[in-house]
Structures are given as structure tokens and as C-alpha cells.
N, C-alpha and C. Protein backbone atom coordinates (compact mmCIF):
# COMPACT_ATOMS: atom_id res chain seq x y z
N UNK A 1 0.85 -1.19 0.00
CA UNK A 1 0.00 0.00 0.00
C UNK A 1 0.88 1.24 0.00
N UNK A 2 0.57 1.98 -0.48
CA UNK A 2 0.62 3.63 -0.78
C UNK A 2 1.49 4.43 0.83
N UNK A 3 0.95 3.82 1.77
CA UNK A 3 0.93 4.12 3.09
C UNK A 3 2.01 3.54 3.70
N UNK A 4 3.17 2.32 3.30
CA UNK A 4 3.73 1.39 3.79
C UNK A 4 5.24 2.22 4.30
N UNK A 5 5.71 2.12 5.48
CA UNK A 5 6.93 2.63 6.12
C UNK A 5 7.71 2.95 4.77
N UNK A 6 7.70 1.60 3.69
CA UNK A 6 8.86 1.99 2.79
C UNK A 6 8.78 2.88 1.68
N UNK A 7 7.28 3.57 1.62
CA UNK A 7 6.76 4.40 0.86
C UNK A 7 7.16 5.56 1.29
N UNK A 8 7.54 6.19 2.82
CA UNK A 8 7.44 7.38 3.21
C UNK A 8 8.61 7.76 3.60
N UNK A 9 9.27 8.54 2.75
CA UNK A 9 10.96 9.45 3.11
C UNK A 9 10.77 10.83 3.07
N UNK A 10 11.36 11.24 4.13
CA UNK A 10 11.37 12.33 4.96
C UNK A 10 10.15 13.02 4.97
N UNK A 11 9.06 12.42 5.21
CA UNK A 11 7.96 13.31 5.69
C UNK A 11 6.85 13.04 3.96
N UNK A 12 7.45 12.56 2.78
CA UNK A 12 6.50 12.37 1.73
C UNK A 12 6.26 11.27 0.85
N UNK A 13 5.19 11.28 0.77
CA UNK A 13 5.27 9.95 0.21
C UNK A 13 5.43 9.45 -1.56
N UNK A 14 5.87 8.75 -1.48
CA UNK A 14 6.77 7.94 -2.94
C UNK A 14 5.74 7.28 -3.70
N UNK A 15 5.48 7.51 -5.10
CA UNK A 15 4.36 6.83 -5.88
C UNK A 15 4.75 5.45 -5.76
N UNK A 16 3.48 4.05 -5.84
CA UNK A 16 4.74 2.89 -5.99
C UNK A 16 5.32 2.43 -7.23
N UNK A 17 5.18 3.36 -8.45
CA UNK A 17 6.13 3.23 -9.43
C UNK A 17 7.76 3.87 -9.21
N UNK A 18 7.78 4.75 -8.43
CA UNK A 18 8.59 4.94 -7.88
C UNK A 18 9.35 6.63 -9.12
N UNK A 19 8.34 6.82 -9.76
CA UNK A 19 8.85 8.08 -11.07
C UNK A 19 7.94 9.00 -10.03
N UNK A 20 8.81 10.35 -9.84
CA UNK A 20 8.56 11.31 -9.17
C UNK A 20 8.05 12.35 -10.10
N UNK A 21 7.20 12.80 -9.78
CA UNK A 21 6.30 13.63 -10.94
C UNK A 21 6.45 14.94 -9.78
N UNK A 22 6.60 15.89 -10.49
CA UNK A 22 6.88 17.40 -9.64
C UNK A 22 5.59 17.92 -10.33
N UNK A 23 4.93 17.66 -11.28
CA UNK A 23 3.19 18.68 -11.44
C UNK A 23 3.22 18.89 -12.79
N UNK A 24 2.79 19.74 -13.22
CA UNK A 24 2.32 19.59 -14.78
C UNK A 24 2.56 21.09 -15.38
N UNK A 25 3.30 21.41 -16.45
CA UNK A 25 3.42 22.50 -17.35
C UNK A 25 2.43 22.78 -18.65
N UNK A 26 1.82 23.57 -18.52
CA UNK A 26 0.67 24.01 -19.35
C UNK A 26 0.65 25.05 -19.95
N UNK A 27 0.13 25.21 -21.18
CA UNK A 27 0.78 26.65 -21.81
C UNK A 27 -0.34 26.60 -22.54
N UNK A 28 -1.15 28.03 -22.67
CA UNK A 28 -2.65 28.33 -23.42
C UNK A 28 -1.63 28.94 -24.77
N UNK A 29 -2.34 28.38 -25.97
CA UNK A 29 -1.78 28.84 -27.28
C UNK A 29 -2.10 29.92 -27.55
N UNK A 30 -3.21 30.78 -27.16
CA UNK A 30 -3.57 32.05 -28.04
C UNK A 30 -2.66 33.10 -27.03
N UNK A 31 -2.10 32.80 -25.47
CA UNK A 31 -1.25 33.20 -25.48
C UNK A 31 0.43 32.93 -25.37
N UNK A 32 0.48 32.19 -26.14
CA UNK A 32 2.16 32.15 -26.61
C UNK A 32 1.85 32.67 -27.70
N UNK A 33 0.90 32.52 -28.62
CA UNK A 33 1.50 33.21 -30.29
C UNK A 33 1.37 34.69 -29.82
N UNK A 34 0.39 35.18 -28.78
CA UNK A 34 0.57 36.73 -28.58
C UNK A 34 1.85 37.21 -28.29
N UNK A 35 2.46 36.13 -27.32
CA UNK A 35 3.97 36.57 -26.67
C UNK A 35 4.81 36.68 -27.62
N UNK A 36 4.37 35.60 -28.37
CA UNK A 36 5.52 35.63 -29.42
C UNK A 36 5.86 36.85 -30.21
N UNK A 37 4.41 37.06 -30.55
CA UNK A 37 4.22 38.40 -31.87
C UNK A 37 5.14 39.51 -31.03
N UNK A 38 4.68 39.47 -29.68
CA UNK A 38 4.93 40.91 -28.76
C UNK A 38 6.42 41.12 -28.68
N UNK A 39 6.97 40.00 -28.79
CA UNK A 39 8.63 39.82 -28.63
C UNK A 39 8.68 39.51 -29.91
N UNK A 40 8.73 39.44 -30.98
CA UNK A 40 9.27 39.27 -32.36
C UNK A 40 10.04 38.32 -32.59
N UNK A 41 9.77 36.71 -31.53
CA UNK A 41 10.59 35.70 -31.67
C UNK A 41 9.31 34.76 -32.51
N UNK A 42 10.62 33.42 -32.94
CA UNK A 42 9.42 32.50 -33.28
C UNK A 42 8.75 31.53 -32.55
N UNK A 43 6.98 31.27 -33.10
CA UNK A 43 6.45 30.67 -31.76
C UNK A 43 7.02 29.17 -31.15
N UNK A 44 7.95 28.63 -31.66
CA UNK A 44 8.96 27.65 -31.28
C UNK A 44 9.83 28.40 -30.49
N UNK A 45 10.51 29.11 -30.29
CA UNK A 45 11.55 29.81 -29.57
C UNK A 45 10.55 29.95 -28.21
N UNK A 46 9.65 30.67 -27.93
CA UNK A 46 8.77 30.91 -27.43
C UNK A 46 8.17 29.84 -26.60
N UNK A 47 7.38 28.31 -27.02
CA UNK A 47 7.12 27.41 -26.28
C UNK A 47 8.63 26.84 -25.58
N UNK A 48 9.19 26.78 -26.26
CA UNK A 48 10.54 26.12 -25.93
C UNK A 48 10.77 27.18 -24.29
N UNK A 49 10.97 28.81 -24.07
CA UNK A 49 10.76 29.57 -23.32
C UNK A 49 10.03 29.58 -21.81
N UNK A 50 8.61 29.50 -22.56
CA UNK A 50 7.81 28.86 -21.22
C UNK A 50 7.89 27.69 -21.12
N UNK A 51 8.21 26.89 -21.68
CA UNK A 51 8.06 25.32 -21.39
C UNK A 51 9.50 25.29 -19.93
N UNK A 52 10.59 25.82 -20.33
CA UNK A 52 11.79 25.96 -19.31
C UNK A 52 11.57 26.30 -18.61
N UNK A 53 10.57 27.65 -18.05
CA UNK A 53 10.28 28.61 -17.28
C UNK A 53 9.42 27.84 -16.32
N UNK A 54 8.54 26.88 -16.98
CA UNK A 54 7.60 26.24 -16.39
C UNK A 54 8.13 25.02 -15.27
N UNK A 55 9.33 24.40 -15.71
CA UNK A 55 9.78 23.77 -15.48
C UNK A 55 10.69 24.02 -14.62
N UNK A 56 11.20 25.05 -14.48
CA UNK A 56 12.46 25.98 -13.24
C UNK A 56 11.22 25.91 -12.15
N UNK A 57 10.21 26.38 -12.33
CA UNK A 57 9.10 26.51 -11.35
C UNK A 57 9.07 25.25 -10.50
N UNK A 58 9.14 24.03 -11.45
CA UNK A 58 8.38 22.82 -10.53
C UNK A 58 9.50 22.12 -9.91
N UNK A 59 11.12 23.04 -10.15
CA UNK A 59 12.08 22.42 -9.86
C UNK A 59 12.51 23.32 -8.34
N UNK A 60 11.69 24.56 -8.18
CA UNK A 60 11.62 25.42 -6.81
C UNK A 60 11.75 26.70 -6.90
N UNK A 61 12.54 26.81 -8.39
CA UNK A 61 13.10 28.48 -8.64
C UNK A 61 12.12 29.21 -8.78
N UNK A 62 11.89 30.32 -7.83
CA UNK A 62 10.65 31.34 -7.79
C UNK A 62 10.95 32.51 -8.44
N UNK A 63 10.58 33.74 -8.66
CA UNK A 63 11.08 35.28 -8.79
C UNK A 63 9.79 35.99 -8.33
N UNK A 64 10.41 37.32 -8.61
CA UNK A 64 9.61 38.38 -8.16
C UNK A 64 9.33 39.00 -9.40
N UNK A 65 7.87 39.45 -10.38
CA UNK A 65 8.26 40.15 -11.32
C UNK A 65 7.73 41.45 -10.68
């Protein structure tokens, strides 16, 4: 079970596949092509952008804008 002593390190608990999932990156399209247009990059440069950004997030890195 989900619940088992060997499931729980330091205070959280471990899926029993054992692949640690930190949460999910999501990006609405009508605004990346806006971002994109607004910055004059291409909308590949752009997902590629937030997709990293999204991902610094679920890895702890915060900011202040």
C-alpha cells in the first residue's frame, strides 16, 4: 500500500512506481502566439521559453516580477 513505512521518506510519500512527478506545465496557445508576436521571436523559440520557465518553477526556482 501507498501508506507502507517503505513508501514514506522524509515526511512524503513515494508513488509505488517509484517516477517522481513534480506537477504539470501548461501553456494556453492564443497566449504564446501573442507573446511571441509581442517579442518578435518564433512561436517555437517561445514554447521552448515557457516550457523551461515552467519547469524551473516545478524544480523550486521562484522570482519576483
Amino acid at each position: 500500500a501507498l501508506e507502507d513505512a517503505s513508501d514514506v521518506r522524509g515526511g512524503f510519500v513515494n508513488p509505488p512506481d517509484e517516477v517522481l512527478r513534480l506537477g504539470d506545465v501548461v501553456l494556453c496557445w492564443p497566449e504564446v502566439l501573442q507573446l511571441a508576436a509581442k517579442e518578435d521571436v518564433l512561436v517555437d523559440d517561445e514554447v521552448y521559453f515557457l516550457t523551461a520557465h515552467g519547469v524551473d518553477h516545478l524544480l523550486g526556482e521562484h522570482h519576483e516580477w
